[in-house]
Every structure is written in C-alpha cells, then in structure tokens.
Protein backbone atom coordinates (compact mmCIF):
# COMPACT_ATOMS: atom_id res chain seq x y z
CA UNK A 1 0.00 0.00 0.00
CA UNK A 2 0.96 3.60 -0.42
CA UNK A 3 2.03 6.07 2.12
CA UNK A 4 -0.70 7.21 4.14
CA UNK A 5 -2.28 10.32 3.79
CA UNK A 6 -4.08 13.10 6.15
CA UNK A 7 -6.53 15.69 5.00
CA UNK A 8 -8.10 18.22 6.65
CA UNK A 9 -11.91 19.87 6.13
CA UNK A 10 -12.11 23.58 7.07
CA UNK A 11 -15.48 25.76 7.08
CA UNK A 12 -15.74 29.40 7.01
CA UNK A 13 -18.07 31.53 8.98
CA UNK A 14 -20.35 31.14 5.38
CA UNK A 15 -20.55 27.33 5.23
CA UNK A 16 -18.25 27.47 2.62
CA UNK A 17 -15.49 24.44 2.36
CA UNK A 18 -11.74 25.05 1.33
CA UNK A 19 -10.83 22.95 -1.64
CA UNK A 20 -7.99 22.57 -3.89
CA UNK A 21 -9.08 23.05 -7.63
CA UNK A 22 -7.18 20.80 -9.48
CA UNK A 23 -6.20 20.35 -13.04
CA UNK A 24 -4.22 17.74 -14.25
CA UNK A 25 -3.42 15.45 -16.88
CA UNK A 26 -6.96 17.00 -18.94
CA UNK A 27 -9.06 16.94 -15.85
CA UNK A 28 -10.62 19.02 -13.70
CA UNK A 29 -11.57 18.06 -10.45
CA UNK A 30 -11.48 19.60 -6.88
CA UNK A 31 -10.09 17.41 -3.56
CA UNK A 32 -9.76 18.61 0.05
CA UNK A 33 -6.17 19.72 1.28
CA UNK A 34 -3.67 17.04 2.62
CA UNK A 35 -0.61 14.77 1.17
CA UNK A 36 1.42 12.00 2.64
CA UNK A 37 1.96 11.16 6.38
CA UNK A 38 5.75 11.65 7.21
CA UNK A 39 8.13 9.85 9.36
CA UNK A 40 6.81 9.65 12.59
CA UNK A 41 4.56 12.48 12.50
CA UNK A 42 0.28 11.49 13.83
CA UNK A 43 -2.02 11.62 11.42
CA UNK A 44 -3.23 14.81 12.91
CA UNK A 45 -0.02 16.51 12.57
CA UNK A 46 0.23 15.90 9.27
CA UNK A 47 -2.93 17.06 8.40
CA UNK A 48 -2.45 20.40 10.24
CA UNK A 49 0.76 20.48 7.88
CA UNK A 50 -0.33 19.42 5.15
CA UNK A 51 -2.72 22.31 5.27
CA UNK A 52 -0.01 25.10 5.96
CA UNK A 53 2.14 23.59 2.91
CA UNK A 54 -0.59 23.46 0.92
CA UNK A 55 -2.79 26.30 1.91
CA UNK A 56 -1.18 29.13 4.11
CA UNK A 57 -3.25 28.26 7.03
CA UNK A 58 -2.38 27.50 10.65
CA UNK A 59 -5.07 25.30 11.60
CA UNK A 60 -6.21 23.33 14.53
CA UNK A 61 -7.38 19.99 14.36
CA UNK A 62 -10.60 19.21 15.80
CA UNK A 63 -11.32 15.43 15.53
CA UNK A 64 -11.02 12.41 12.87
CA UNK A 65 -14.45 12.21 10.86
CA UNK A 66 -13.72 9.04 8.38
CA UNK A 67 -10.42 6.61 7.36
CA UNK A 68 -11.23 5.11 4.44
CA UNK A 69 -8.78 3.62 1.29
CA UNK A 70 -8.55 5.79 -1.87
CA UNK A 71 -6.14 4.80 -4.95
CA UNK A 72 -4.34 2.34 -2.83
CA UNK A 73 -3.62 5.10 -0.06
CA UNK A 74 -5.20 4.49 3.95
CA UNK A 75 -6.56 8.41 4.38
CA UNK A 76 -7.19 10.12 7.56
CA UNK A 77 -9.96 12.68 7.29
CA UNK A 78 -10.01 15.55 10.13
CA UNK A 79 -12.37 18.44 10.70
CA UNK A 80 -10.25 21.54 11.38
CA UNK A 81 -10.28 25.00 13.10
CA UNK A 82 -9.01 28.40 11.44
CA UNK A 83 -6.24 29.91 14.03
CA UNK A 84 -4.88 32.43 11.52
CA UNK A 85 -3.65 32.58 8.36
CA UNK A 86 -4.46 34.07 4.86
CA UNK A 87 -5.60 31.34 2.83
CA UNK A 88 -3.16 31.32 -1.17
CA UNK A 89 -1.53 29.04 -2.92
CA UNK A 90 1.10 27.59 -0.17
CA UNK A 91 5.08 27.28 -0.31
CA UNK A 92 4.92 23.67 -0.16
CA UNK A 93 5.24 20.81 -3.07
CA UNK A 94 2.23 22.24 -4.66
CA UNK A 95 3.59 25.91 -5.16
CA UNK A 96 6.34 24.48 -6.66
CA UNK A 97 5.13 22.13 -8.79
CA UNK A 98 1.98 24.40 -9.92
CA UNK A 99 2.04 24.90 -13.57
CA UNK A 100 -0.71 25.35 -16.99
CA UNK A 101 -0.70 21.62 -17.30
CA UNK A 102 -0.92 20.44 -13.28
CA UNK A 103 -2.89 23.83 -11.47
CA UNK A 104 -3.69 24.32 -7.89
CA UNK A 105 -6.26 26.48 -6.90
CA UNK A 106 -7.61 26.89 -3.02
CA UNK A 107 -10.81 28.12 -3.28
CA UNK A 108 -13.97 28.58 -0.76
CA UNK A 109 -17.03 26.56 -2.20
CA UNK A 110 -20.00 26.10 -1.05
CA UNK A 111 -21.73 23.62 0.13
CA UNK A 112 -24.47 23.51 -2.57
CA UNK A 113 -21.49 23.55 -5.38
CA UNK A 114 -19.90 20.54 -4.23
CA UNK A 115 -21.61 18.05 -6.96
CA UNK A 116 -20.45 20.93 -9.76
CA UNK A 117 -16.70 21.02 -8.87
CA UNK A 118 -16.41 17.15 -8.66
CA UNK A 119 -14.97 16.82 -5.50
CA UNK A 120 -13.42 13.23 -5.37
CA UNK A 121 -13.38 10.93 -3.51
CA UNK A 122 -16.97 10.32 -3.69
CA UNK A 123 -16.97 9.26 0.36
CA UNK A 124 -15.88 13.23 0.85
CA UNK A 125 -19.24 15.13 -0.52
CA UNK A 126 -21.28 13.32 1.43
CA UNK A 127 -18.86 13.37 4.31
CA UNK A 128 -18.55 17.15 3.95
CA UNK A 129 -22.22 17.80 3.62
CA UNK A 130 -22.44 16.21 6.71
CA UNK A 131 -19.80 18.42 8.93
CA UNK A 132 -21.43 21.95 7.47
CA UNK A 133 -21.39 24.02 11.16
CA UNK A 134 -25.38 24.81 12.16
C-alpha cells in the first residue's frame, strides 16, 4: 500500500469548504487539502501540515471524521479549526510544482457547489455535507 495520507476539512463563517481546484493530466476536479503522512509524525499533525504547505493556514485539528482507502492510499480525514492565516496558494510541493498543465487552486465553495466542482473521492461530498457548522 501507499504512504498514508491526512486531509483536513475547514469551514468558514459562510458554510463554505476550502478545496484545492485541481487540473491535471486534462481533468478538472477539486479534492480537500492534505498529502502523505511523514516519518513519525500522527495523522493529525500531518494534516495540520499538510494544510499550511498546501494552503497558508495555521489550523487546529478538531477530531477524525472518516479513514477510508482511496487509490491504494489508507486516508485520515479531520475536521479543522481556522487559528490564523491568509488562505493562497502555499510554499509547499504544490507551489512548486503548480504549472498550466498540473494547477492548484484553493478556493472557498459552497456547500451547494460541491456536486459541480467534482470533489473526489466520492466518500468526501457526502462526508462534507455532513460536517457543514449549524
């Protein structure tokens, strides 16, 4: 199996979800933020980051909502807590390696939008739609 990965699920105060707009290889889908557990860290630690790399975004991690197995990877799903930040594009592997071909795009979406920015894994919409803050 693949390394394991940890990804976190942050609201705004709008019910809006942050997502990473992705295009790659001709498609165009959107996924939540994380990557690839390293060395000893938790899964949690990873996930909070995952989304600094990958987001800008100092975050705290609230609980684990769903593990589940995804293209041969074990993923670790947290909800998260904004503690400050200012959500771009991050310094991490996906900064670097952002380009016309293979883009990266945080973005706020809401709730309701979920089924038109494909948001894979499947498990996630429904998970998500499930976490939205009352």
């Amino acid at each position: 199996m693949n390394r394991p990965r940890s990804v976190g699920i942050l609201f705004n105060d709008q019910n809006q979800v942050l997502l990473m707009l992705r295009r790659k290889a001709g498609r165009t889908y959107a996924t939540l933020p994380g990557g690839g557990i390293e060395g000893k860290e938790t899964p949690a630690e990873a996930c909070a980051r995952e989304m600094l790399e990958e987001v800008n975004l100092v975050v705290e991690v609230v609980r684990e909502v769903l593990t589940l197995k995804n293209l041969g990877h074990q993923e670790h799903y947290f909800l998260t807590r904004l503690l400050s930040g200012e959500m771009r594009l991050g310094d991490g592997p996906e900064g670097v390696r952002h380009s016309e071909e293979n883009s990266y795009e945080p973005a706020w979406v809401g709730v309701q939008d979920l089924d038109a920015v494909n948001l894979v894994p499947e498990q996630a919409r429904e998970m998500v739609r499930g976490l939205v803050p009352s």
